[in-house]
Protein backbone atom coordinates (compact mmCIF):
# COMPACT_ATOMS: atom_id res chain seq x y z
CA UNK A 1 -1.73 -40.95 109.10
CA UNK A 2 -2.73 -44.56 109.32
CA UNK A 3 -5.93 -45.30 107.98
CA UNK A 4 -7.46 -46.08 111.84
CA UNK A 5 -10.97 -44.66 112.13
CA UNK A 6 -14.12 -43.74 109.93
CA UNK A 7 -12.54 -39.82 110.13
CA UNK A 8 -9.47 -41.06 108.86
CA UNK A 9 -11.03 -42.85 106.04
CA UNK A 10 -13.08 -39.71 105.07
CA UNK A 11 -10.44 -37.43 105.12
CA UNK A 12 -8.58 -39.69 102.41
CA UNK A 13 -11.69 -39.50 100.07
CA UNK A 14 -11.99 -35.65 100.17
CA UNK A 15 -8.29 -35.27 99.55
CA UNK A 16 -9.21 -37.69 96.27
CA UNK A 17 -12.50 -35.72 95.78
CA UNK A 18 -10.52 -32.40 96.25
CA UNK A 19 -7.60 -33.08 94.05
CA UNK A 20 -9.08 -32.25 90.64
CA UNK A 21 -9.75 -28.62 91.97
CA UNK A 22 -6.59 -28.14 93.97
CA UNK A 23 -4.60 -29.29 90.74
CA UNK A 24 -7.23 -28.79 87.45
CA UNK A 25 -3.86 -29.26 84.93
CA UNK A 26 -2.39 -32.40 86.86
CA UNK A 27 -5.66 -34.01 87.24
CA UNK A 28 -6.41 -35.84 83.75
CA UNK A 29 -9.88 -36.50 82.56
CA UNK A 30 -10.09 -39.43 80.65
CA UNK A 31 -10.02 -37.56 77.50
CA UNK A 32 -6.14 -37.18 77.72
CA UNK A 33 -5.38 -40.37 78.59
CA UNK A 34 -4.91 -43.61 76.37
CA UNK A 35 -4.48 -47.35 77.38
CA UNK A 36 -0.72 -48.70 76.78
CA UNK A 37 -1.53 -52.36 76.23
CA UNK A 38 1.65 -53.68 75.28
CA UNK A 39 2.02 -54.82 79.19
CA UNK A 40 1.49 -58.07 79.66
CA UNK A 41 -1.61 -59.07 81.56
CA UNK A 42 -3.65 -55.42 81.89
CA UNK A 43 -3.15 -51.91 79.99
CA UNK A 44 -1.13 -49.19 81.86
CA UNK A 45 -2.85 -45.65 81.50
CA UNK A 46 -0.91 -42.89 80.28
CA UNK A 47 -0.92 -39.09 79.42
CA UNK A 48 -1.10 -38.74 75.93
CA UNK A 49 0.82 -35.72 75.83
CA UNK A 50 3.72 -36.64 77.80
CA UNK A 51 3.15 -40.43 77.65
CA UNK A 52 3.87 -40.38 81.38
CA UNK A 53 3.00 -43.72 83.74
CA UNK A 54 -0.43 -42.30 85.42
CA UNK A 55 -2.52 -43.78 88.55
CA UNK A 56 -6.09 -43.43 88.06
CA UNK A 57 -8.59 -42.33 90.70
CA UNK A 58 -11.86 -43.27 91.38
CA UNK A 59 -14.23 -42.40 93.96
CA UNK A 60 -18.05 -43.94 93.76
CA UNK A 61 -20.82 -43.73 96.87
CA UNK A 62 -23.40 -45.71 96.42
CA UNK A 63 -22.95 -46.47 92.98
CA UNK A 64 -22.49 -43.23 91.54
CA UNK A 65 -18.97 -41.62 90.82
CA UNK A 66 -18.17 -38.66 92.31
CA UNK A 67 -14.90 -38.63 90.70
CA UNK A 68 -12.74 -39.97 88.33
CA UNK A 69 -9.39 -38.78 87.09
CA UNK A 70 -6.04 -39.53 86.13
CA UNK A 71 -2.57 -37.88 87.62
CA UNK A 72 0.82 -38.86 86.41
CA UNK A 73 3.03 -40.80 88.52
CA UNK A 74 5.53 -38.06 89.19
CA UNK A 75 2.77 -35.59 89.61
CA UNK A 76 3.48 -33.27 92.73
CA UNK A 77 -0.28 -32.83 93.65
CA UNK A 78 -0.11 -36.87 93.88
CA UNK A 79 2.83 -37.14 95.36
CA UNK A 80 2.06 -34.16 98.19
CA UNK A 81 -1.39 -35.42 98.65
CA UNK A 82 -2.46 -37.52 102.05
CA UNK A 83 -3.70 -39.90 100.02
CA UNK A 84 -0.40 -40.95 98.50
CA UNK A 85 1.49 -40.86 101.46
CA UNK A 86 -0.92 -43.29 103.31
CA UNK A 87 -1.09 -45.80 100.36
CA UNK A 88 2.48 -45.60 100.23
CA UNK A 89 3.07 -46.24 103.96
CA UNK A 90 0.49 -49.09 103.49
CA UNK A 91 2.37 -50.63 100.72
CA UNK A 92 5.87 -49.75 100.80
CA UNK A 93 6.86 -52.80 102.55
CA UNK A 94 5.35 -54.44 99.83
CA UNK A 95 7.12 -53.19 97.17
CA UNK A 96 9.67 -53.98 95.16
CA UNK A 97 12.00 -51.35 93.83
CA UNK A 98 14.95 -53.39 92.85
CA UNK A 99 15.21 -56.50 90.42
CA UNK A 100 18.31 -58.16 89.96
């Protein structure tokens, strides 16, 4: 799915939104997570159990957050969600996956 129309759009925020209850053991709260800041530039999140890469989610309306989490970058409830597999066709091309 290509992100197209406003019903596109929302259906990629309650996959985010819906994650956390799909997935309650893949779906970090920041309390298992710490900040790896030997990167240059930012700090990478990470489990602190596993010390696996993680992607952080956010959702806000209107200023509040509805939710906020953390799911490694293997995880399969990221990587089987729609929301992976349209920021991935969205990016993909701009990727790179192999440094000489």
């Amino acid at each position: 799915m290509a992100i197209g129309s406003h019903d596109d759009s929302r259906v990629l925020f309650q996959n985010a939104i819906a994650l956390p209850a799909e997935f309650p053991k893949e779906c970090l709260p920041n309390e298992e997570l710490w900040a790896d800041m030997t990167e240059r530039g930012n700090s990478i999140t990470r489990d602190k159990h596993s010390n696996s890469l993680c992607i952080t989610i956010s959702v806000a309306e209107r200023g509040q957050r509805i939710c906020y989490y953390a799911v490694t970058e293997n995880s399969r409830a990221l990587l089987g969600s729609e929301l992976y597999k349209v920021i991935n066709e969205l990016l993909g091309p701009y990727l790179v996956t192999h440094v000489d």
